[in-house]
C-alpha atoms as a PDB file:
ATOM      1  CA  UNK A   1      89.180  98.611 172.831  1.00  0.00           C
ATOM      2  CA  UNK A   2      90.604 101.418 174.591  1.00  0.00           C
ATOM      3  CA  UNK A   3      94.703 102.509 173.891  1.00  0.00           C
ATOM      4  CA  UNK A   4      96.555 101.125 176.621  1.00  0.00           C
ATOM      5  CA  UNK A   5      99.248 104.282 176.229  1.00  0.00           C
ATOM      6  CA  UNK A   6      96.380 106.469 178.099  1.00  0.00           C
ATOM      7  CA  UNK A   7      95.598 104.118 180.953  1.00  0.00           C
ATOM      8  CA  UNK A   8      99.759 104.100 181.444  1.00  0.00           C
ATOM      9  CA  UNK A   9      99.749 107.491 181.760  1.00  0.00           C
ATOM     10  CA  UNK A  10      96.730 107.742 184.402  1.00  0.00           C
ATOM     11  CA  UNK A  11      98.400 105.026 186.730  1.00  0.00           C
ATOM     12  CA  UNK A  12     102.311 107.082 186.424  1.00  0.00           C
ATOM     13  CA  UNK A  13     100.079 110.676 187.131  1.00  0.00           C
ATOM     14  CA  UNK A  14      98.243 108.662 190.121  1.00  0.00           C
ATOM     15  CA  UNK A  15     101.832 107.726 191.493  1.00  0.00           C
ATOM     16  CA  UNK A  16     103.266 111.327 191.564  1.00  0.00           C
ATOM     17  CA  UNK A  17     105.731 110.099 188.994  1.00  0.00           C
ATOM     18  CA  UNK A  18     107.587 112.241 186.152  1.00  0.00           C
ATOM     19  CA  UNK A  19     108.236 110.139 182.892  1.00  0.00           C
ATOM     20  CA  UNK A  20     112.004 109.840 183.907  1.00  0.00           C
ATOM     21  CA  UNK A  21     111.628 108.744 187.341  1.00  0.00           C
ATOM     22  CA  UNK A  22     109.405 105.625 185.893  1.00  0.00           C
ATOM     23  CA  UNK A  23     112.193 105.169 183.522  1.00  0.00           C
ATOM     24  CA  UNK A  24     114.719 104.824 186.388  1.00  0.00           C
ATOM     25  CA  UNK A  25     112.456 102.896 188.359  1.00  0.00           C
ATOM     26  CA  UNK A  26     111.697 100.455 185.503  1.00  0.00           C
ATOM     27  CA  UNK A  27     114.645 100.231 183.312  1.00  0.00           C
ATOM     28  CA  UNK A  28     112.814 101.327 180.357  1.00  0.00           C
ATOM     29  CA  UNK A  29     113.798 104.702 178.517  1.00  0.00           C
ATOM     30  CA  UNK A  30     111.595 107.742 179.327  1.00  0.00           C
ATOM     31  CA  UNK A  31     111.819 107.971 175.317  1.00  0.00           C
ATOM     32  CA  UNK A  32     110.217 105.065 174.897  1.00  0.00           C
ATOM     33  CA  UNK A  33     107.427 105.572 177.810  1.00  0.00           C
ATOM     34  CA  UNK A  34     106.519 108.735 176.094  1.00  0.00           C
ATOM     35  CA  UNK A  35     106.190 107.365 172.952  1.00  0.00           C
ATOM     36  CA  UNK A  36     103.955 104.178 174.490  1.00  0.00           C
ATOM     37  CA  UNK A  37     102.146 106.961 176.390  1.00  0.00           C
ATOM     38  CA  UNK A  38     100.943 108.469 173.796  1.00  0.00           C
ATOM     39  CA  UNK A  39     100.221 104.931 171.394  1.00  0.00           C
ATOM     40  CA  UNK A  40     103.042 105.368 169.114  1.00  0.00           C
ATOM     41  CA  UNK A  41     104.359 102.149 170.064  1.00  0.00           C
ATOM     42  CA  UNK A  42     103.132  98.775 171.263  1.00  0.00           C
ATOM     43  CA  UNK A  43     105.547  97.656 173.946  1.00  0.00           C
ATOM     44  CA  UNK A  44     106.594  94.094 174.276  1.00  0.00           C
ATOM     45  CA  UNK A  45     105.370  91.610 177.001  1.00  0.00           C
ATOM     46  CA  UNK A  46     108.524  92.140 178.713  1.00  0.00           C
ATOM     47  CA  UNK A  47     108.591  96.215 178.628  1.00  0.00           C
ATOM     48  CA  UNK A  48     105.299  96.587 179.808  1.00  0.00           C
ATOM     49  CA  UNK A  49     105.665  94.254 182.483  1.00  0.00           C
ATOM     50  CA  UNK A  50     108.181  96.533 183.659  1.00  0.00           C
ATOM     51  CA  UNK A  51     107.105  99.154 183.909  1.00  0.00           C
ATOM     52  CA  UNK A  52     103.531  97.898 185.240  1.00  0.00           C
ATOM     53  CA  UNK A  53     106.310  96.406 187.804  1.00  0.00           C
ATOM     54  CA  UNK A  54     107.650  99.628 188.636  1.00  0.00           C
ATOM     55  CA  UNK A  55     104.203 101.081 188.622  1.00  0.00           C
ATOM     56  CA  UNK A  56     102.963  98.479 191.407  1.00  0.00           C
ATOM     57  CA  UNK A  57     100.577  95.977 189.277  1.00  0.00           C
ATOM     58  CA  UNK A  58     100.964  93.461 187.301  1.00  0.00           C
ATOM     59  CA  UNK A  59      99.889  92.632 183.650  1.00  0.00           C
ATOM     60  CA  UNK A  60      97.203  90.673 185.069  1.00  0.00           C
ATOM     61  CA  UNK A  61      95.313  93.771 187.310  1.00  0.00           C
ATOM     62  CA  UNK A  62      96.059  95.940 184.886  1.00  0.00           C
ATOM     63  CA  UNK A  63      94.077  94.197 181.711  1.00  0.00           C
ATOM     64  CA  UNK A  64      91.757  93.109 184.292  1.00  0.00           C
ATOM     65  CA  UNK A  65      91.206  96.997 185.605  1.00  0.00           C
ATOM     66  CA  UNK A  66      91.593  98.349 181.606  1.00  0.00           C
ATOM     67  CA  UNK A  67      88.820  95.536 180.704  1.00  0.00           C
ATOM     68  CA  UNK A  68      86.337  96.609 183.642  1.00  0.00           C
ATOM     69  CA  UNK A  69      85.708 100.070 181.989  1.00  0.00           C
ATOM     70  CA  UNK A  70      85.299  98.871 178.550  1.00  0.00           C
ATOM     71  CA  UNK A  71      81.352  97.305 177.724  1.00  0.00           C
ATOM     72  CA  UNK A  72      80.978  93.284 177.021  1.00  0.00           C
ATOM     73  CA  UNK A  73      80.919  91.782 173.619  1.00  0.00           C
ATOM     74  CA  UNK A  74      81.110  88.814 172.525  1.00  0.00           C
ATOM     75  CA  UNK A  75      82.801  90.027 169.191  1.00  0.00           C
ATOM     76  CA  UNK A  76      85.949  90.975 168.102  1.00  0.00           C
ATOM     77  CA  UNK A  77      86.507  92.202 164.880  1.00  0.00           C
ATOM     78  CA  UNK A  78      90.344  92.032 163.955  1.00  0.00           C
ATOM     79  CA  UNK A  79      91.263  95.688 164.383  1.00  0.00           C
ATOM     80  CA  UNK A  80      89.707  95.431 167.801  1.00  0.00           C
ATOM     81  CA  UNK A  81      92.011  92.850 168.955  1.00  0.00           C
ATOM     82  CA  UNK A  82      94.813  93.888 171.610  1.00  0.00           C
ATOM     83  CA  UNK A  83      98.654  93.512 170.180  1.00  0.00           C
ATOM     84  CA  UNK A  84     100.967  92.681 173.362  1.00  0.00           C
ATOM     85  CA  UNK A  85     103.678  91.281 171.003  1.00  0.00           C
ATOM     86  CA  UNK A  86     106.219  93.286 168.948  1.00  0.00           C
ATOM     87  CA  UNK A  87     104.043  93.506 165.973  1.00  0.00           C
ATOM     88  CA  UNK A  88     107.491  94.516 164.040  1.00  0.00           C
ATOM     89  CA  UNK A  89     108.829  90.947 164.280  1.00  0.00           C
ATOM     90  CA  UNK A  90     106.618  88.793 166.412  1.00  0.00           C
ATOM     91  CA  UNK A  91     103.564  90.007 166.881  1.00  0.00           C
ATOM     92  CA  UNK A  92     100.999  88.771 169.499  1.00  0.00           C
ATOM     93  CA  UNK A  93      97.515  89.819 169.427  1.00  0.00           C
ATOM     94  CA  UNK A  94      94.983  88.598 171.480  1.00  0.00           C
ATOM     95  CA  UNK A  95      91.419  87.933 170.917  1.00  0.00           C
ATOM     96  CA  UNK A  96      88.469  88.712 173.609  1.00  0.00           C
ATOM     97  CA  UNK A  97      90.948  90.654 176.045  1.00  0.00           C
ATOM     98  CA  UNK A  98      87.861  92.231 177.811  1.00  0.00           C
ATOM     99  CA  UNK A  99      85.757  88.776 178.010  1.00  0.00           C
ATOM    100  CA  UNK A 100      84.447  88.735 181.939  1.00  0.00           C
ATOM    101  CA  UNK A 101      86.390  85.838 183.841  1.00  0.00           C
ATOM    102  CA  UNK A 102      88.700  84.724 180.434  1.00  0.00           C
ATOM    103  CA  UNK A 103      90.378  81.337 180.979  1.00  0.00           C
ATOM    104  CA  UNK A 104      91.655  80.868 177.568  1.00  0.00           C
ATOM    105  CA  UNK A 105      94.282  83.370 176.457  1.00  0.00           C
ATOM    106  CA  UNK A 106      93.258  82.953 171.904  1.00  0.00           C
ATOM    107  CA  UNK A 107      96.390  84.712 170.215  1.00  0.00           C
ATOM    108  CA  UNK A 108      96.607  85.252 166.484  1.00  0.00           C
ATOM    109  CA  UNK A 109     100.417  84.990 166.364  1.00  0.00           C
ATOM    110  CA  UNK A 110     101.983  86.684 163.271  1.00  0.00           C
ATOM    111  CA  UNK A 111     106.361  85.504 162.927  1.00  0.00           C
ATOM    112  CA  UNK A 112     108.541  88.167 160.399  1.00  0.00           C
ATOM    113  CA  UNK A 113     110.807  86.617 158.299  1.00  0.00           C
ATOM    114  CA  UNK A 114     113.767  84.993 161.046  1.00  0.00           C
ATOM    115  CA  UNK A 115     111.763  85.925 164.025  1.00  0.00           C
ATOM    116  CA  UNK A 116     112.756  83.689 166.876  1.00  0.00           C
ATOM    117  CA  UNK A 117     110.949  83.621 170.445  1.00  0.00           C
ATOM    118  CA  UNK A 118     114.616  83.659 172.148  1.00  0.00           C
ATOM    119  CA  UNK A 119     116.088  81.677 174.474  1.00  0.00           C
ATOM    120  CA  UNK A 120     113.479  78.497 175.785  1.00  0.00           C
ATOM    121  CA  UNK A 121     110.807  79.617 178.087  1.00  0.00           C
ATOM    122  CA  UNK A 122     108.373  78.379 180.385  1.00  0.00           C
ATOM    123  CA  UNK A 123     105.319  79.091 182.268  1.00  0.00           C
ATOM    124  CA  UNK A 124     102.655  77.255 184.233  1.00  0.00           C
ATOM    125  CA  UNK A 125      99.636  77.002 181.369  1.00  0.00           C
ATOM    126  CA  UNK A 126      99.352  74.193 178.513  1.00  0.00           C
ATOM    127  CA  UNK A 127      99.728  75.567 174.924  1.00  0.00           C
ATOM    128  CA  UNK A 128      97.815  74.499 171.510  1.00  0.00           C
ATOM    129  CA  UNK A 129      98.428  75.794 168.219  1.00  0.00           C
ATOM    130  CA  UNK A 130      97.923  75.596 164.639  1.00  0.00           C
ATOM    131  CA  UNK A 131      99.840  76.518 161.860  1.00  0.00           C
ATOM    132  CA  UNK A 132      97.852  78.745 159.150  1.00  0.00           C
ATOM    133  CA  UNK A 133     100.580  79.821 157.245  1.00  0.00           C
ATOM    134  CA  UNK A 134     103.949  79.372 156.641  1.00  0.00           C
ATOM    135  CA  UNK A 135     106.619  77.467 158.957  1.00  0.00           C
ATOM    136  CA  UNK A 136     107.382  77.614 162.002  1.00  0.00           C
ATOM    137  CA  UNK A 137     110.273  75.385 164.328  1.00  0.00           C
ATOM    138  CA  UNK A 138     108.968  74.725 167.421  1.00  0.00           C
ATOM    139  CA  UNK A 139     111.310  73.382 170.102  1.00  0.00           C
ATOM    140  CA  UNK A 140     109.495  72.261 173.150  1.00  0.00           C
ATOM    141  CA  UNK A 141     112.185  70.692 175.960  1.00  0.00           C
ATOM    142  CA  UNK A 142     114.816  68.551 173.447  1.00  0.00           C
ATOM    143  CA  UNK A 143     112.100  67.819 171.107  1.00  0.00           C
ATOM    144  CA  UNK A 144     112.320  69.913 167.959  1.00  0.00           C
ATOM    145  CA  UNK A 145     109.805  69.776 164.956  1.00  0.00           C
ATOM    146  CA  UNK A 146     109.075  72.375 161.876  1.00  0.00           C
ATOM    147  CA  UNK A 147     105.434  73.005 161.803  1.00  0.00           C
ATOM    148  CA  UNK A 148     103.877  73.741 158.465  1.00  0.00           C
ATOM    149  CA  UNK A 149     100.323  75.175 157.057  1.00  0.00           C
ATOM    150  CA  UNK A 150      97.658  72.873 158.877  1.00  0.00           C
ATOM    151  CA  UNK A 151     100.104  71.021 161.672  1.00  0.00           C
ATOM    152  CA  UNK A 152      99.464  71.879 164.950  1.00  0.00           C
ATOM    153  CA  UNK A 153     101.227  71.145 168.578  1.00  0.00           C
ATOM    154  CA  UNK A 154      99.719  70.656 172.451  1.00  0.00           C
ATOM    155  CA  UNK A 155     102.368  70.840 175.082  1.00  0.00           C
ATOM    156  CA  UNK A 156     102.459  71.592 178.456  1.00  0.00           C
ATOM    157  CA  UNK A 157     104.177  75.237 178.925  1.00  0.00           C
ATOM    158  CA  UNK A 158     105.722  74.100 182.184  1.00  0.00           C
ATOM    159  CA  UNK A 159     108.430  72.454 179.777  1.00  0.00           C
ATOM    160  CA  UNK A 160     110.777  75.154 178.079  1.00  0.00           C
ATOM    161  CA  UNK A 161     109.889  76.177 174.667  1.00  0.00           C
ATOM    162  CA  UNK A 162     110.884  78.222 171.586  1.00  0.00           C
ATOM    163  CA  UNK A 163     109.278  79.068 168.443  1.00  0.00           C
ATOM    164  CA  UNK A 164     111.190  80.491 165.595  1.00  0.00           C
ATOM    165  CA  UNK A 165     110.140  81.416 161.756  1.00  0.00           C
ATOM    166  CA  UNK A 166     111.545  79.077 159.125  1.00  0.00           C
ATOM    167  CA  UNK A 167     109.660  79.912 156.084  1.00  0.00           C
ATOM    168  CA  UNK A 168     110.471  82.395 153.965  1.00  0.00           C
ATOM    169  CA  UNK A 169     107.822  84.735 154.636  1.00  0.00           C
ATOM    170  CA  UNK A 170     105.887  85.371 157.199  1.00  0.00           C
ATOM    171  CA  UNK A 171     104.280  82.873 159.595  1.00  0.00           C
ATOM    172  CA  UNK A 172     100.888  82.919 161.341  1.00  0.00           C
ATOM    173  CA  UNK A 173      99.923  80.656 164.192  1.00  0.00           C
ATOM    174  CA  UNK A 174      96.479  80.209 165.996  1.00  0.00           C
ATOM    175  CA  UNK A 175      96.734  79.565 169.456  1.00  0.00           C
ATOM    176  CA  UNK A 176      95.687  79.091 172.937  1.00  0.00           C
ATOM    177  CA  UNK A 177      97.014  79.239 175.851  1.00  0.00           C
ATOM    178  CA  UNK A 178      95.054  78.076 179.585  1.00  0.00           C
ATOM    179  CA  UNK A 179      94.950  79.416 182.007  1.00  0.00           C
ATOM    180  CA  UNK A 180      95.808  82.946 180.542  1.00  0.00           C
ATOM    181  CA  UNK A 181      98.870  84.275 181.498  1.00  0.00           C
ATOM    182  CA  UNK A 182      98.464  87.725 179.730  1.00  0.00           C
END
């Protein structure tokens, strides 16, 4: 799977824009570009959104446009699989990113010791999950339940939702979300 730090830097260069003016334009430090630019960090959902924002696409057309250039498989081995989390403290990584016409977004979801999704969110997808390891709180309108090894949820993502790590190590979650929203 290609780096998406190089495809980044192709659409800013297409655009006529400097690292700083993208940084104005998206809120985003040109620090922190640079570094992304160049795939020494993974940028979150939320900072790559903006700056795809400022660059004119969206996080759809631009895995859509990264995935046309890269060849079909219908295997993934895990280092192949795309992170679009913060693999630090909640990392997100997505499996078959570059399958033709995906309508099921599969994330191996990986929780650091207190991570915590943030304030409830919601979307227009349904969710479904399993619990591989460790424990995980999962707040889904003014329902709240701790999920442990082997428990799982459905819900639809149109209802605010949280997920935060309760365990005391790390905590992994399988899940899927459909229609894909990343």
């Amino acid at each position: 799977m290609p780096k998406i730090g190089i495809r980044l830097r192709e659409l800013r260069r297409r655009r006529g824009l400097g690292v700083r003016e993208l940084a104005l334009r998206s809120g985003i430090s040109h620090s922190s570009i640079s570094l992304i630019e160049r795939d020494r960090m993974s940028p979150s959902i939320d900072t790559l959104s903006a700056i795809l924002d400022a660059l004119g696409t969206t996080l759809t057309g631009f895995f859509a446009d990264l995935n046309a250039a890269v060849p079909y498989s219908p295997f993934y081995p895990a280092n192949e699989w795309v992170e679009i989390g913060k693999a630090q403290t909640i990392s997100y990584r997505v499996l078959g990113m570059n399958h033709p016409n995906r309508q099921i977004l599969m994330l191996h979801e990986t929780y650091a010791v207190g991570a915590d999704s943030g304030a409830p969110f919601a979307h227009s997808a349904q969710e479904a999950g399993v619990v591989i390891r460790g424990a995980v709180e999962v707040t889904v309108g003014d329902q709240s339940r701790i999920l442990r090894e082997g428990d799982g949820y459905y819900f639809d993502s149109r209802i605010p939702h949280r997920f935060r790590n309760v365990a005391s190590g790390t905590s992994t979650i399988l899940s899927a979300v459909t229609p894909p929203t990343y």
